[in-house]
C-alpha atoms as a PDB file:
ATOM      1  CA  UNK A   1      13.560   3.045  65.446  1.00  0.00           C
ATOM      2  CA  UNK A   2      10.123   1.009  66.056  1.00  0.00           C
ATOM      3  CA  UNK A   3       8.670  -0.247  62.792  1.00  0.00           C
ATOM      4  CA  UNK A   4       4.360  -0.117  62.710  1.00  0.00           C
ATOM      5  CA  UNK A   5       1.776  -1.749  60.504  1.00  0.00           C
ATOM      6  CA  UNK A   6      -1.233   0.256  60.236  1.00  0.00           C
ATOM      7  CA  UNK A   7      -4.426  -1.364  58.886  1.00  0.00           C
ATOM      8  CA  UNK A   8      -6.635   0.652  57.285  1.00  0.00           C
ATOM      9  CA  UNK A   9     -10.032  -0.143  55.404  1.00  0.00           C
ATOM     10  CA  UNK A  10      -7.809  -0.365  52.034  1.00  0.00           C
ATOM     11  CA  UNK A  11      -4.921  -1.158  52.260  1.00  0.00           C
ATOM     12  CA  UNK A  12      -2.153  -1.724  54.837  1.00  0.00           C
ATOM     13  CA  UNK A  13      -0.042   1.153  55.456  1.00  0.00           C
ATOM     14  CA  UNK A  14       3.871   0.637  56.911  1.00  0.00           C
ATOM     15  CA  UNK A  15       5.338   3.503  59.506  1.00  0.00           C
ATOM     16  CA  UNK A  16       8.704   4.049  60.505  1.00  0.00           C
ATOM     17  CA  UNK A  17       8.446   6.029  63.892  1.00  0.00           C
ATOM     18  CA  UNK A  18       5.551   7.003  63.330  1.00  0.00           C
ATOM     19  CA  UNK A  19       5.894   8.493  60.004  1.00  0.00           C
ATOM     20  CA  UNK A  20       3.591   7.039  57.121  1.00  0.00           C
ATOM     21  CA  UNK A  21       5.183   5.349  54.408  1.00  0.00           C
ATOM     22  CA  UNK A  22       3.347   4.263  50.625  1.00  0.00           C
ATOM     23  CA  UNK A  23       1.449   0.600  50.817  1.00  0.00           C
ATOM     24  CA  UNK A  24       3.970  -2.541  50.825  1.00  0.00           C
ATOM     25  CA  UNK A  25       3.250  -2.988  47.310  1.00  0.00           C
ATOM     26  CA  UNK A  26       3.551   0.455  46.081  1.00  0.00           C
ATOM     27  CA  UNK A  27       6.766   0.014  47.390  1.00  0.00           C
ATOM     28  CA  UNK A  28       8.001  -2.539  45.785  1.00  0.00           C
ATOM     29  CA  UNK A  29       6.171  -2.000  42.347  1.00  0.00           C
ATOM     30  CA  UNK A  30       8.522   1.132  42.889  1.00  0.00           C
ATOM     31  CA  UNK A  31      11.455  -0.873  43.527  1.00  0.00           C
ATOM     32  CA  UNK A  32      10.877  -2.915  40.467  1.00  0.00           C
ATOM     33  CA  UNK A  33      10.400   0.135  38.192  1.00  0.00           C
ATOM     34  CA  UNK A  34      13.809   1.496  39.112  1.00  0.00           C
ATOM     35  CA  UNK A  35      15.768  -1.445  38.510  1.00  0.00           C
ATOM     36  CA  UNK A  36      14.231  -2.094  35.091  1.00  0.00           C
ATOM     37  CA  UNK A  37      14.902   1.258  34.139  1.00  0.00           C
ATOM     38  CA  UNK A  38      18.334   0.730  34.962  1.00  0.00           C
ATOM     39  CA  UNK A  39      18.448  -2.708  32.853  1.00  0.00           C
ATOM     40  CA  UNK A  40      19.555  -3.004  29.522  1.00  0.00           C
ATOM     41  CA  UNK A  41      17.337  -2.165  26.517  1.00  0.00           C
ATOM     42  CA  UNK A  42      16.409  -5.812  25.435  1.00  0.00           C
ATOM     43  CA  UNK A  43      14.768  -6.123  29.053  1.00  0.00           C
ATOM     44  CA  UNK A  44      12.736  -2.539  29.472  1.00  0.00           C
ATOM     45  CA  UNK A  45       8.930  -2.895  28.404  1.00  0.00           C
ATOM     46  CA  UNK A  46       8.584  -1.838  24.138  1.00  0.00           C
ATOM     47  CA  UNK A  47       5.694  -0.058  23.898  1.00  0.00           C
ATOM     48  CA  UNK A  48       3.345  -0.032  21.172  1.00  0.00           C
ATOM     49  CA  UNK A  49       4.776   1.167  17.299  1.00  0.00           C
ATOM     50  CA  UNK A  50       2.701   3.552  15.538  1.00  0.00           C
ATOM     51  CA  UNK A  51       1.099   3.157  12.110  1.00  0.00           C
ATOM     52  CA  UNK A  52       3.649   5.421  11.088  1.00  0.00           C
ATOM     53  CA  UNK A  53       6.563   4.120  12.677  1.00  0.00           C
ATOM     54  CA  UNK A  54       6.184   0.214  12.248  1.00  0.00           C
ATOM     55  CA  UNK A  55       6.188  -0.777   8.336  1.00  0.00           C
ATOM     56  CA  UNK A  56       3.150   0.032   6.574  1.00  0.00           C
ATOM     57  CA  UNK A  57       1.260  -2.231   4.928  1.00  0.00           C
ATOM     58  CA  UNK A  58       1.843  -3.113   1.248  1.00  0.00           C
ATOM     59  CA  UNK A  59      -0.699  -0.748  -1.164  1.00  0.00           C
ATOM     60  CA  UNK A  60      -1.882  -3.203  -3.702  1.00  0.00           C
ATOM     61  CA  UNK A  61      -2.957  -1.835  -7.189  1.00  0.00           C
ATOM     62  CA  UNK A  62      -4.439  -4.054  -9.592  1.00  0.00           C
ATOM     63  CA  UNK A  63      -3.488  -2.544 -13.560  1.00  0.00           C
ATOM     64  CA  UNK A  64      -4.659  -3.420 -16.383  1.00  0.00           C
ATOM     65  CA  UNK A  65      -4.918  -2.054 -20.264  1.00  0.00           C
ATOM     66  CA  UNK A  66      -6.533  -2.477 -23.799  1.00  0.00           C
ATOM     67  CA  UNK A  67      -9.453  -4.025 -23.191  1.00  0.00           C
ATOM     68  CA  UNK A  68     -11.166  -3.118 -25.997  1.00  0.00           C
ATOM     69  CA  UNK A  69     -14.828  -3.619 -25.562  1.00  0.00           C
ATOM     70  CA  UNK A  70     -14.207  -7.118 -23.610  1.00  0.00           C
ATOM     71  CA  UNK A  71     -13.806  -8.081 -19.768  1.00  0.00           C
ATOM     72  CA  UNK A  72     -13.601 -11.731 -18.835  1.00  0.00           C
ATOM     73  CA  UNK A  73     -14.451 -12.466 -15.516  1.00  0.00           C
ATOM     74  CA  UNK A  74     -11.511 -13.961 -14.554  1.00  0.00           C
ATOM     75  CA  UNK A  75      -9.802 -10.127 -14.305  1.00  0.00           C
ATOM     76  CA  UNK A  76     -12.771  -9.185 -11.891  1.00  0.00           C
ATOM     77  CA  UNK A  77     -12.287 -11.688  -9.924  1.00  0.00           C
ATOM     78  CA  UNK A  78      -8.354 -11.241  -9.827  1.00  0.00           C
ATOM     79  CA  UNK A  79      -9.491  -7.002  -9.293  1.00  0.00           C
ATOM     80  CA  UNK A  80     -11.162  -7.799  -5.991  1.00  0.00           C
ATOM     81  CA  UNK A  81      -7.963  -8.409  -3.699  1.00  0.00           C
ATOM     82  CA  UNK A  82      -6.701  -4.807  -4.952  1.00  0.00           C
ATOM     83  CA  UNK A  83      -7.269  -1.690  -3.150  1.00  0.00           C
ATOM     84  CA  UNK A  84      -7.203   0.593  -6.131  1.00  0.00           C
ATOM     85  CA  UNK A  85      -8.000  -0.077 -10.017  1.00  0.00           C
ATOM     86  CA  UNK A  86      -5.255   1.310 -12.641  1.00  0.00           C
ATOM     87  CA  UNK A  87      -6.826   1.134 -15.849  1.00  0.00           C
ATOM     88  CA  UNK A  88      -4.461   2.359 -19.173  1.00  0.00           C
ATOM     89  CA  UNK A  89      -6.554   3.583 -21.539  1.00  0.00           C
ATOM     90  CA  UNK A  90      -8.510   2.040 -24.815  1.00  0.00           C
ATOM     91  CA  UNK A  91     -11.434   1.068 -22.296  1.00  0.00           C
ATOM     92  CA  UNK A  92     -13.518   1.456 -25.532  1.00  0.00           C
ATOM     93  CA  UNK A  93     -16.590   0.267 -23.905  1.00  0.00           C
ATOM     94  CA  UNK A  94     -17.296   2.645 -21.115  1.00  0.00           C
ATOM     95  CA  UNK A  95     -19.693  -0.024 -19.144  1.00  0.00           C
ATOM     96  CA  UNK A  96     -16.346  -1.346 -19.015  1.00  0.00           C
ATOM     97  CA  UNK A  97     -15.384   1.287 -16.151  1.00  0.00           C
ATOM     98  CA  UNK A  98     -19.156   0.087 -14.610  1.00  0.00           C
ATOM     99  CA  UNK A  99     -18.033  -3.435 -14.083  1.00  0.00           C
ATOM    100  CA  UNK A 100     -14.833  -2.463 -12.397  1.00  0.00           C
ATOM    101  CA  UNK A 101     -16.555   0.270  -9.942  1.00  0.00           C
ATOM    102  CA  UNK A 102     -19.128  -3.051  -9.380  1.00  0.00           C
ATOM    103  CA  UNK A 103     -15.786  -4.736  -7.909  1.00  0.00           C
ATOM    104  CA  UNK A 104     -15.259  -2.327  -5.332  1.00  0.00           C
ATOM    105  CA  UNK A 105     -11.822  -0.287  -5.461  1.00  0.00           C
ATOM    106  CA  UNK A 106     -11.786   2.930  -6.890  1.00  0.00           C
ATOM    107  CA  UNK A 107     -11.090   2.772 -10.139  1.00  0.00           C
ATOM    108  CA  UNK A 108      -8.538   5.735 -12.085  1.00  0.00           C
ATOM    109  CA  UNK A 109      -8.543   5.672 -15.833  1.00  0.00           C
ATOM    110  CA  UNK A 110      -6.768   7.245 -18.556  1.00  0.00           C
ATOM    111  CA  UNK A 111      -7.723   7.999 -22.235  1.00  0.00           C
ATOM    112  CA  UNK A 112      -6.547   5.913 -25.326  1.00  0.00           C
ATOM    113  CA  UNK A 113      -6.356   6.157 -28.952  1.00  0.00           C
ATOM    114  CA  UNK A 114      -9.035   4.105 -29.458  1.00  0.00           C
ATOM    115  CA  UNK A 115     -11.347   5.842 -26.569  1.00  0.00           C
ATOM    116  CA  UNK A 116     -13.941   8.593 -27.707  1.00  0.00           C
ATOM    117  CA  UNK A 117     -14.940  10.343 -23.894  1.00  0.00           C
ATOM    118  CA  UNK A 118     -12.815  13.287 -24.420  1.00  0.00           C
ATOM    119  CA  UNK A 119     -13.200  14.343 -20.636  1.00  0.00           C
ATOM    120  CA  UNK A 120     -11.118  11.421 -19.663  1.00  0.00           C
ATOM    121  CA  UNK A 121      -7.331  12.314 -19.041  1.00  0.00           C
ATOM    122  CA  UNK A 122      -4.585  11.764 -21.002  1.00  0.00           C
ATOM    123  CA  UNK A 123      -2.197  11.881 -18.385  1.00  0.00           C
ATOM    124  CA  UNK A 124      -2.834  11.347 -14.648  1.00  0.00           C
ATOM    125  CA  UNK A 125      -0.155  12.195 -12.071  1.00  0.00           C
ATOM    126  CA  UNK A 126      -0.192  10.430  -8.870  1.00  0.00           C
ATOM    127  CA  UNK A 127       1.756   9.658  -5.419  1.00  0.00           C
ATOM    128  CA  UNK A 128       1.997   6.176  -4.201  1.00  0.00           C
ATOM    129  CA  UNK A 129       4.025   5.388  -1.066  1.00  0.00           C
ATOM    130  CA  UNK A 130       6.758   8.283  -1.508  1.00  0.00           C
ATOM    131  CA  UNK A 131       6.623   7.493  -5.243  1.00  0.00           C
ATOM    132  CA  UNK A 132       5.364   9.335  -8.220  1.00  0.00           C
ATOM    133  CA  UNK A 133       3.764   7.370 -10.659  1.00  0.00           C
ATOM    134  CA  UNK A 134       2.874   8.656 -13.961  1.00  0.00           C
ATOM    135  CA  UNK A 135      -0.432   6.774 -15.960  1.00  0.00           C
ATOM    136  CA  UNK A 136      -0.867   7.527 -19.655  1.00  0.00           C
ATOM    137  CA  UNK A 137      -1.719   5.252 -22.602  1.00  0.00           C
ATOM    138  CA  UNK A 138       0.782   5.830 -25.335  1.00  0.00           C
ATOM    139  CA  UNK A 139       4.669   5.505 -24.288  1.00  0.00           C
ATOM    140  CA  UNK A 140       6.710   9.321 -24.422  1.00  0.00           C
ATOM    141  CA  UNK A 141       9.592   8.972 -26.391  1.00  0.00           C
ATOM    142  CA  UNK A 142      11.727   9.885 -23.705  1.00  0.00           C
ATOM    143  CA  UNK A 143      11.470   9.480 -19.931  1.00  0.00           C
ATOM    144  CA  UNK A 144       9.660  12.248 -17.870  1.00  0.00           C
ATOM    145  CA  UNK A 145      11.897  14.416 -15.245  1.00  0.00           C
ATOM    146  CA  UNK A 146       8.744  14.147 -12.712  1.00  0.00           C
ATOM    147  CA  UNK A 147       8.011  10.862 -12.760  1.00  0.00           C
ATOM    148  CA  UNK A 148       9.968   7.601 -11.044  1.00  0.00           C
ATOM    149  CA  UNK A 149       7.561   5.137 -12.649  1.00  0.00           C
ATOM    150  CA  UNK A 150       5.611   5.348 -15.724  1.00  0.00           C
ATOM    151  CA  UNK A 151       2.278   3.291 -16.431  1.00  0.00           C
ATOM    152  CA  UNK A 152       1.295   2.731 -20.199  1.00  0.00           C
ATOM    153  CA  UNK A 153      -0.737   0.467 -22.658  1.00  0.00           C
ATOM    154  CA  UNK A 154      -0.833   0.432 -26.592  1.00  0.00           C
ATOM    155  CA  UNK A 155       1.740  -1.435 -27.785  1.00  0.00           C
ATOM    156  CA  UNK A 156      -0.077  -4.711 -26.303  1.00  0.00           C
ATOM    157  CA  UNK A 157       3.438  -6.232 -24.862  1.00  0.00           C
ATOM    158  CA  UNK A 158       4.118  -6.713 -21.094  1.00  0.00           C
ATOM    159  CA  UNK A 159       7.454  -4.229 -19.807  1.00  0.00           C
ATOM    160  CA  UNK A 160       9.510  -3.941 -17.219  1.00  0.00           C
ATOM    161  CA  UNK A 161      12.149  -1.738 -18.474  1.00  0.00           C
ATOM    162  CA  UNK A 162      14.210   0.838 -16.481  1.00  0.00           C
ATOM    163  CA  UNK A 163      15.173   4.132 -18.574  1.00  0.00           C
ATOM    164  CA  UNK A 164      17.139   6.134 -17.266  1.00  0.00           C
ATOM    165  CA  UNK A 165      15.487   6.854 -13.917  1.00  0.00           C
ATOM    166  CA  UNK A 166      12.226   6.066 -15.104  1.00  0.00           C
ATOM    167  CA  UNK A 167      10.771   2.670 -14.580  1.00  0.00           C
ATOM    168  CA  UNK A 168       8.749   1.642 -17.715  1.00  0.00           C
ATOM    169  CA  UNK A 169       5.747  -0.615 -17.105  1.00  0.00           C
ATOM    170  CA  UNK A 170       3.146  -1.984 -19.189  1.00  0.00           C
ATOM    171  CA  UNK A 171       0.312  -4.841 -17.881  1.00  0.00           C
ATOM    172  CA  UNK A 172       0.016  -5.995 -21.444  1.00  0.00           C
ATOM    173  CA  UNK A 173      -3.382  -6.442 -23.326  1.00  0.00           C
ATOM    174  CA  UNK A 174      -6.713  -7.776 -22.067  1.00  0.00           C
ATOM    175  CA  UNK A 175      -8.416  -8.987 -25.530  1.00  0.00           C
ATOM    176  CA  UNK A 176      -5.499  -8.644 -28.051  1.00  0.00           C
ATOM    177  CA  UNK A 177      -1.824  -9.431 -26.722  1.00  0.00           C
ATOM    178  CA  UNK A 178       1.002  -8.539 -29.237  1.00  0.00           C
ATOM    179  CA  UNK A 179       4.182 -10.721 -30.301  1.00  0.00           C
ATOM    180  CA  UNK A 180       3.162 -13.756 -28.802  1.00  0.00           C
ATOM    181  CA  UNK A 181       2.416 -12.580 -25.307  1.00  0.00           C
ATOM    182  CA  UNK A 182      -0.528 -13.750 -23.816  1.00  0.00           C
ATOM    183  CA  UNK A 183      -3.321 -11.720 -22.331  1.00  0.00           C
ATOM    184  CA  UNK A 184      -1.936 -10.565 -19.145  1.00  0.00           C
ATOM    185  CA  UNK A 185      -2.957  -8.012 -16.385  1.00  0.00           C
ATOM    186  CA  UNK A 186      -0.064  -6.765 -13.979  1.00  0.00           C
ATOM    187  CA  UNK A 187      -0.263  -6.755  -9.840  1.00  0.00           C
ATOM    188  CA  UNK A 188       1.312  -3.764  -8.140  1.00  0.00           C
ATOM    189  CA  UNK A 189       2.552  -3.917  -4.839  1.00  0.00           C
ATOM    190  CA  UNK A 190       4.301  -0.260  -2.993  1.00  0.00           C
ATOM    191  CA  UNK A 191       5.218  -0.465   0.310  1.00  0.00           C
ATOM    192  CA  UNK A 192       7.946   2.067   2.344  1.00  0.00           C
ATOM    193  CA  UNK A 193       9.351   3.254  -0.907  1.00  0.00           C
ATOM    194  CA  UNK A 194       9.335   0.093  -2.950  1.00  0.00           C
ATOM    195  CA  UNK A 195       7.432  -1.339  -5.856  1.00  0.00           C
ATOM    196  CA  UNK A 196       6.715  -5.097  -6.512  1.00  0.00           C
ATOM    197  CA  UNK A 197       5.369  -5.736 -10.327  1.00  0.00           C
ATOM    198  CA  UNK A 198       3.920  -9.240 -11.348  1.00  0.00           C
ATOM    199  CA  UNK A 199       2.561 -10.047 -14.812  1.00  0.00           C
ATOM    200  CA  UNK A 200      -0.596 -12.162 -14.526  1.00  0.00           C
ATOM    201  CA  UNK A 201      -1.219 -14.164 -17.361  1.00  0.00           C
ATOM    202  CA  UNK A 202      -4.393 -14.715 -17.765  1.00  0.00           C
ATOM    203  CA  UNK A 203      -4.275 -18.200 -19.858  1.00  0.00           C
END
């Protein structure tokens, strides 16, 4: 068997009697390939995880509820991080909704006993990282069968009370907290099927 080395304007090309072979380093990039597929999991290459398969990033909602004709600028400034605004009815004010859209996320509102645009929803339905969140101002008496989490206002008091298998949740008052709360706005956090609430006091 007589072994050749054929230069070429490329590349150098190896023969075995006269019979072509692939480049030396084609070869053994070859070589190398086979063995690692043979080698254990920890050691083959990981390619690159999807958006869908990796963990998606938290969805952060900023809520908030009876503001009654008032907006400090402290809650705008809190509002900016969020990527959507929740807003629980008695807005009162509707340049109320203005400042919020002037923040930047889109803001979703529902309509409160002390609110007087009748085209704004009672009850708004939406789907939130596998989750189905329910927003309406006054609490139902009993939990909703199509719901996991329900969003109020009205009764002025921070909540964070599981009903059956309903979560109850309630961001508390702007302008007027109730028994001895303080004015509070809530931070909600949903990521790969899982809610985070926090209670932002805002004194």
């Amino acid at each position: 068997m007589s072994f050749h080395v054929v230069h070429t304007q490329r590349h150098v090309v190896h023969s075995v009697d006269g019979k072509r072979m692939l480049p030396l380093h084609c070869i053994f990039m070859s070589l190398a390939l086979a063995i690692l597929s043979q080698a254990s999991p920890s050691l083959k290459p990981k390619r690159n995880m999807t958006h869908r398969e990796g963990s998606k990033k938290a969805l952060r909602i900023f809520v908030l509820a009876d503001t009654h004709n008032r907006l400090p600028e402290s809650v705008k400034e809190i509002a900016k991080n969020a990527d959507e605004i929740w807003h629980l009815g008695d807005v009162c004010a509707e340049a109320i909704l203005d400042e919020l859209r002037a923040v930047g996320p889109c803001v979703t509102q529902v309509r409160g006993n002390c609110d007087s645009n009748f085209e704004w929803p009672q009850v708004v339905d939406l789907v939130r990282g596998g989750l189905r969140f329910r927003l309406q101002h006054v609490p139902p008496d009993q939990p909703p069968e199509n719901a996991d989490v329900l969003l109020h206002g009205h009764t002025h008091v921070p909540r964070n009370e599981k009903r059956g298998n309903v979560l109850f949740l309630n961001p508390g008052c702007v302008t007027r907290p109730n028994r001895g709360s303080p004015p509070s706005v809530a931070r909600l956090e949903i990521a790969n099927g899982k809610i985070n609430w926090k209670i932002i006091p805002l004194r």
